[in-house]
Protein backbone atom coordinates (compact mmCIF):
# COMPACT_ATOMS: atom_id res chain seq x y z
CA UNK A 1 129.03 119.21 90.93
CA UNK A 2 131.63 118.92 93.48
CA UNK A 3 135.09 120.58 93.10
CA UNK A 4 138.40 118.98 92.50
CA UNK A 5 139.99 118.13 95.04
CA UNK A 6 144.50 117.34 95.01
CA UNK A 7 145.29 113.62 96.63
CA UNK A 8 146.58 114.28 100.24
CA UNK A 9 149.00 111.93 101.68
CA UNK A 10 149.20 110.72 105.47
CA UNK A 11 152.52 108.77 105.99
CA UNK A 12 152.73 105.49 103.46
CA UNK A 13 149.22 106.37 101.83
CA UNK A 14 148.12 109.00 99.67
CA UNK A 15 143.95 109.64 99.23
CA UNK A 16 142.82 110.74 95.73
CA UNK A 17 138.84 111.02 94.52
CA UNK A 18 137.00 107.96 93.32
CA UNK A 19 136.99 107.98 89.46
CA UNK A 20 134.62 106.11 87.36
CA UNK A 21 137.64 103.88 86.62
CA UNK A 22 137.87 102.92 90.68
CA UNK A 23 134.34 101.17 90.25
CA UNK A 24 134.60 97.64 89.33
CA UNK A 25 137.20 97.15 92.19
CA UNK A 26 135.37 98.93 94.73
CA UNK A 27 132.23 96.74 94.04
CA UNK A 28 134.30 93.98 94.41
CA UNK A 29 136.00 94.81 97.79
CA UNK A 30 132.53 96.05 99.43
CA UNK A 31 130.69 92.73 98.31
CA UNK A 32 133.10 90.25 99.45
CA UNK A 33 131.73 88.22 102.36
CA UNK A 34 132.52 89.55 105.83
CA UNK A 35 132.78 93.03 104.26
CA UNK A 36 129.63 93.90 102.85
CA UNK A 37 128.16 92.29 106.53
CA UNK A 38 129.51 95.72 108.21
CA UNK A 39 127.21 98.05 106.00
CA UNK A 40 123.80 98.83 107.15
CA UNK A 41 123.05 97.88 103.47
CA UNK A 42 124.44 94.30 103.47
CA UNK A 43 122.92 92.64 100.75
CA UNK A 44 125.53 92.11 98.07
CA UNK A 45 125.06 94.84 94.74
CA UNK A 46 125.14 94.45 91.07
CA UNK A 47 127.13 96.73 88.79
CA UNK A 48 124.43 98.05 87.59
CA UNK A 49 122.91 99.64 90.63
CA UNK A 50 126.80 100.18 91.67
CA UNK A 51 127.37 102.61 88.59
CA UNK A 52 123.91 104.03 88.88
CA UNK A 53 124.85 104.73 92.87
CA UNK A 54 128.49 106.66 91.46
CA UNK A 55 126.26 109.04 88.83
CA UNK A 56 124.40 110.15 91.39
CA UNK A 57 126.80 110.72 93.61
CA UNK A 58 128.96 112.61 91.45
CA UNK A 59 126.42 115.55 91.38
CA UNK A 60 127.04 115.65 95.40
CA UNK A 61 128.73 118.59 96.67
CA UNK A 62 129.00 117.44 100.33
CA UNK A 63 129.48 113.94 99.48
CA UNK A 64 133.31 112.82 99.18
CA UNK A 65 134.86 109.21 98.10
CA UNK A 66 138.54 108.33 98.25
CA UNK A 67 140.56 105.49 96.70
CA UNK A 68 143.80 105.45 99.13
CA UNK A 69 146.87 103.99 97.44
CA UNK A 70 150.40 102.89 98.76
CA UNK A 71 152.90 105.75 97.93
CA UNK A 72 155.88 103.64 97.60
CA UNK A 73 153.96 100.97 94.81
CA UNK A 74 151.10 103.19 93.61
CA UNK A 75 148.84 100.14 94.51
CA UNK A 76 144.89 100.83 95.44
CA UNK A 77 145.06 99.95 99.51
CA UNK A 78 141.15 100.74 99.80
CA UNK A 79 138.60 103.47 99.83
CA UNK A 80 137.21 105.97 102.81
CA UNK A 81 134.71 108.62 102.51
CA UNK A 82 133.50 111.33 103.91
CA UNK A 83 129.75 112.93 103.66
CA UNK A 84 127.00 114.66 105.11
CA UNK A 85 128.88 117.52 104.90
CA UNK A 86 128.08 120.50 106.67
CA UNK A 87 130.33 123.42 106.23
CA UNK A 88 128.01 125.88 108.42
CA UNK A 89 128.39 123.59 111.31
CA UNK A 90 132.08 122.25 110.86
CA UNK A 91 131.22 118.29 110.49
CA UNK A 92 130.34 115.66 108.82
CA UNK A 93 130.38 111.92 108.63
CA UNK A 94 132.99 109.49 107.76
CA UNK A 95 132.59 105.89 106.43
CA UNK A 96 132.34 103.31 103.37
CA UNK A 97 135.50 101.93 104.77
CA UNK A 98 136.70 98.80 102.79
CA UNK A 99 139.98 97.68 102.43
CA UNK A 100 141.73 95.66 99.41
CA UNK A 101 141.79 91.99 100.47
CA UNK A 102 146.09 92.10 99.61
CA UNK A 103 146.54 95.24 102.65
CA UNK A 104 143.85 94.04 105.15
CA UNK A 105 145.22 94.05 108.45
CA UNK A 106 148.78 95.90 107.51
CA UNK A 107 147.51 99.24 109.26
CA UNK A 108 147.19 101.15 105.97
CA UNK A 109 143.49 101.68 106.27
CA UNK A 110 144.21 103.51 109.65
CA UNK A 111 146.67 105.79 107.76
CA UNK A 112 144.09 106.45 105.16
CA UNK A 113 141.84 107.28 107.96
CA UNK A 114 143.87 109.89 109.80
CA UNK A 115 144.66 111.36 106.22
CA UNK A 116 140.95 111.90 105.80
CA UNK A 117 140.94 113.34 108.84
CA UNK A 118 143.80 115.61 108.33
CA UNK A 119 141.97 116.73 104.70
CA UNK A 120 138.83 117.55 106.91
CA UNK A 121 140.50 119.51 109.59
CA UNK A 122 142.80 121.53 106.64
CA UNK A 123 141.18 121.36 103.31
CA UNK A 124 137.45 121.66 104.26
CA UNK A 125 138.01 123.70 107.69
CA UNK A 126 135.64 120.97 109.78
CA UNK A 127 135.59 121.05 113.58
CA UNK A 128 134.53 117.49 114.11
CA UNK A 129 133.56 113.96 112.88
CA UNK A 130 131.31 111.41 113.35
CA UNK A 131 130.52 107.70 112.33
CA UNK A 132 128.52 104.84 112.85
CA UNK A 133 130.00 101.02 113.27
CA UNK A 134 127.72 98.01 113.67
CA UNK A 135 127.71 96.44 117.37
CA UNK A 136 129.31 93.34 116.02
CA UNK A 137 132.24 94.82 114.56
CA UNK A 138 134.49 94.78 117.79
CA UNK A 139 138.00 95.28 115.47
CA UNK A 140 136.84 98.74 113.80
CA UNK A 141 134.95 100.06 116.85
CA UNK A 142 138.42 99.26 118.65
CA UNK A 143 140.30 101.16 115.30
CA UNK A 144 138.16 103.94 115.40
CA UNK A 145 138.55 104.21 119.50
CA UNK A 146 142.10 103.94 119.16
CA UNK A 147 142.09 107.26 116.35
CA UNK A 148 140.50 109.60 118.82
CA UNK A 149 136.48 109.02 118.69
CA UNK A 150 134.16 108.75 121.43
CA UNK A 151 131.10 106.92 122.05
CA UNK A 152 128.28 108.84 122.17
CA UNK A 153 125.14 106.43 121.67
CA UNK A 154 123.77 102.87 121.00
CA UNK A 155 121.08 102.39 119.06
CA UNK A 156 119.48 99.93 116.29
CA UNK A 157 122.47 97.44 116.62
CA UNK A 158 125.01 100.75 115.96
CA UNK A 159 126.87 102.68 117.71
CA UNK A 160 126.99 106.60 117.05
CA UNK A 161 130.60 108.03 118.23
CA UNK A 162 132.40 111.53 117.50
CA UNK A 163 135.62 113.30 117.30
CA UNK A 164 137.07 116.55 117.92
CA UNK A 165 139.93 117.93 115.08
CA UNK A 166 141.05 120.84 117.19
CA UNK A 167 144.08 119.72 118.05
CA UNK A 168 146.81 116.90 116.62
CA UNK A 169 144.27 114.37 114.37
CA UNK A 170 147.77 112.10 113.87
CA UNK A 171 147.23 109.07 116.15
């Protein structure tokens, strides 16, 4: 069982765990068309493998789902993750990015991101990050650039890249 974590906010966004309550409308915002197209798992899911997915992954300790909201309205903005965590080695893995079709493109989800960053650097003491975006998806390969990580590899279609959190993780 993981531990409870308190939201953490990053400028006009606050991050708080995924509850069972988040589900239907994360389903919905990974499976809409030109979303669900930037997972390595593309094919769109059914609720019931989508609620059989969130059981298991409540019993993961290094496994860590956040529903961002909008301070100022309290509205859902999107979800970002972070996984793969290991504490012995200060990193782990960042993804499941997918933004609510009304804040798409209003810079939100990059907030969200840096908070997630800023809850890795302070909450769970990590040194560094990594993440993997699909070739073809030039605007969150440029967003991720843009946030501090490098390119470290292409491979498969992806590209691996990393980043530091000594230092400032605001960008």
């Amino acid at each position: 069982m993981k531990p409870a974590y308190a939201s953490y906010v990053c400028g006009a966004v606050r991050i708080r765990t995924l509850t069972e309550a988040d589900l239907r409308e994360t389903l919905e915002w990974r499976n809409r068309n030109g979303v669900r197209q930037n997972f390595k798992h593309s094919a769109a899911l059914e609720w019931n493998q989508h609620h059989a997915w969130f059981l298991s992954y409540r019993d993961k300790p290094d496994d860590i789902i956040f529903i961002a909201e909008h301070v100022a309205s309290g509205k859902k903005v999107g979800q970002v993750a972070i996984y793969s965590i290991d504490y012995a080695g200060g990193r782990a893995e960042i993804g499941r990015f997918v933004a609510a079709p009304a804040f798409q493109g209003k810079g939100l989800m990059r907030e969200a991101i840096t908070g997630l960053m800023g809850f890795a650097k302070q909450e769970l003491r990590l040194n560094s990050l990594y993440l993997e975006v699909i070739e073809t998806n030039e605007r969150a390969y440029q967003l991720y650039s843009k946030l501090g990580f490098n390119e470290v590899e292409r491979k498969d279609g992806l590209i691996f890249m990393e980043r530091s959190l000594n230092g400032d993780v605001q960008q």
